[in-house]
Protein backbone atom coordinates (compact mmCIF):
# COMPACT_ATOMS: atom_id res chain seq x y z
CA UNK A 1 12.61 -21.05 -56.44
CA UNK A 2 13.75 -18.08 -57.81
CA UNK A 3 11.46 -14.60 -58.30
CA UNK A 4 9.07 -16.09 -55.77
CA UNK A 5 8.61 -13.88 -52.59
CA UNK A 6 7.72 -15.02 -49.38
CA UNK A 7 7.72 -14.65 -45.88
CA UNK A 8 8.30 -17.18 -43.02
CA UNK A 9 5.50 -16.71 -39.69
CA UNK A 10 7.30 -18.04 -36.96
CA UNK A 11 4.61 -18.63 -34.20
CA UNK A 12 6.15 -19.10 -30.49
CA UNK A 13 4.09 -19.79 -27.30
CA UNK A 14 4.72 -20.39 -24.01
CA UNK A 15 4.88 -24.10 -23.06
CA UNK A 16 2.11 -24.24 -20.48
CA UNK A 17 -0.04 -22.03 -22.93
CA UNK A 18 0.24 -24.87 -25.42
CA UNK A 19 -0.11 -27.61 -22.25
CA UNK A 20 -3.34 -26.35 -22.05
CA UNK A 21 -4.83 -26.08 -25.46
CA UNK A 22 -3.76 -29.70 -25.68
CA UNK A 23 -5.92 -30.54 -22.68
CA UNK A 24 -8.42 -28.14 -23.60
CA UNK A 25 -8.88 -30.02 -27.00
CA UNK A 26 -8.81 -33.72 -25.37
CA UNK A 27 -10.96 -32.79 -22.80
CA UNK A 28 -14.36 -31.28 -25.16
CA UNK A 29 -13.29 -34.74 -27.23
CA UNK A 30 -14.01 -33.60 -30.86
CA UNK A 31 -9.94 -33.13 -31.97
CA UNK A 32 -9.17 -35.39 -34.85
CA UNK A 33 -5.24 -34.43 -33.56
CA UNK A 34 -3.55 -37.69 -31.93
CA UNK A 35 -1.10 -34.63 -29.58
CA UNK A 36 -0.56 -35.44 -26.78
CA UNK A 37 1.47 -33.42 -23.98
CA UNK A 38 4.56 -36.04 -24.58
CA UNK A 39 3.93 -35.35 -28.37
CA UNK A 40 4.31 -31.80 -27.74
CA UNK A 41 6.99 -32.01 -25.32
CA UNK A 42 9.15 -34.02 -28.45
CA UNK A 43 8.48 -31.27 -30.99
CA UNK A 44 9.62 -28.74 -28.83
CA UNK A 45 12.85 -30.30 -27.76
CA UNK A 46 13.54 -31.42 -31.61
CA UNK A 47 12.81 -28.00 -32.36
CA UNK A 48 15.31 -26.31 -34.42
CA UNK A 49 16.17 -22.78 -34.30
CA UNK A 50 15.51 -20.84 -37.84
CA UNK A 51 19.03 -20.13 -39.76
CA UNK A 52 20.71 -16.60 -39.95
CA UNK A 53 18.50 -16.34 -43.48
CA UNK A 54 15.36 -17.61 -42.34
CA UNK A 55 15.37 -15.08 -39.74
CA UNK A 56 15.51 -12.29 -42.18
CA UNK A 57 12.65 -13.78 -43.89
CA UNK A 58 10.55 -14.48 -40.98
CA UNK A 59 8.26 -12.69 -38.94
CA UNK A 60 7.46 -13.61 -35.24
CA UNK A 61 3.73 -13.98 -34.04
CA UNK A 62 3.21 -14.94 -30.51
CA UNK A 63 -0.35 -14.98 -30.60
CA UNK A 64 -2.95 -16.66 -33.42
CA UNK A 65 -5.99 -15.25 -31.26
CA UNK A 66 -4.78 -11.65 -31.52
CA UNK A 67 -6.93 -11.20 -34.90
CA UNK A 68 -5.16 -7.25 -34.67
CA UNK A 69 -1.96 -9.02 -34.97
CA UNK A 70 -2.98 -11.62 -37.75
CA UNK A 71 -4.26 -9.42 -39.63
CA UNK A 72 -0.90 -7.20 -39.40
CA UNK A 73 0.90 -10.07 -41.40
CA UNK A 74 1.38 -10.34 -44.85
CA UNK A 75 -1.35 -11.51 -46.47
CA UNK A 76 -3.36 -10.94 -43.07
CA UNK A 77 -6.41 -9.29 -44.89
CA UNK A 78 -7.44 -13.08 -45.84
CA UNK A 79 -6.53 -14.28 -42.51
CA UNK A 80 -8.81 -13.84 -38.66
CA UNK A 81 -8.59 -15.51 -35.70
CA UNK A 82 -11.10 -18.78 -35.61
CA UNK A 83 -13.20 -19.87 -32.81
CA UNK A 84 -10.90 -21.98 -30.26
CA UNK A 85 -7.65 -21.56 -29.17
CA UNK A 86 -4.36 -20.97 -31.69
CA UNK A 87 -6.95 -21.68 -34.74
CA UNK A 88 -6.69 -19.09 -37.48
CA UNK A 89 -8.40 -20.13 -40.64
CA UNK A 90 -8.38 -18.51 -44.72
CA UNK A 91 -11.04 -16.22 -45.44
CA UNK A 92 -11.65 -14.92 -48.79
């Protein structure tokens, strides 16, 4: 659309890091997510790398629970880190 500005978060995180919250979640057995490691394993080998211009939109977080680096995005006033793992919820 034109004269609408935005910005792309690209959030990355170490396989086994994301291995676990999976586990983490299906273990306490209150995630209304059907993931499953093989679920995760597919997204991450269908994954497709951003293009040349989504890169020079984007900016790369590696960490959701960092609330100092949330709240260094864009917008990241209205954003903190939730309670669990890779959770970050809207505040206003």
């Amino acid at each position: 659309a034109q004269g609408v500005r935005y910005t792309l978060i690209d959030c990355t995180a170490p396989r086994e890091v994301l291995e676990a919250r999976i586990e983490t979640r299906r273990a306490v057995g209150r995630d209304p997510s059907e993931a499953t490691v093989a679920v995760l394993a597919r997204q991450l080998d269908g994954r497709e790398p951003l293009s040349t211009h989504e890169r020079r939109m984007a900016i790369a977080i590696r960490d959701l629970e960092d609330e100092a680096e949330v709240r260094n995005l864009p917008g990241g006033g209205r954003l903190c880190a939730a309670t669990g793992p890779g959770a970050v919820r809207v505040t206003q």
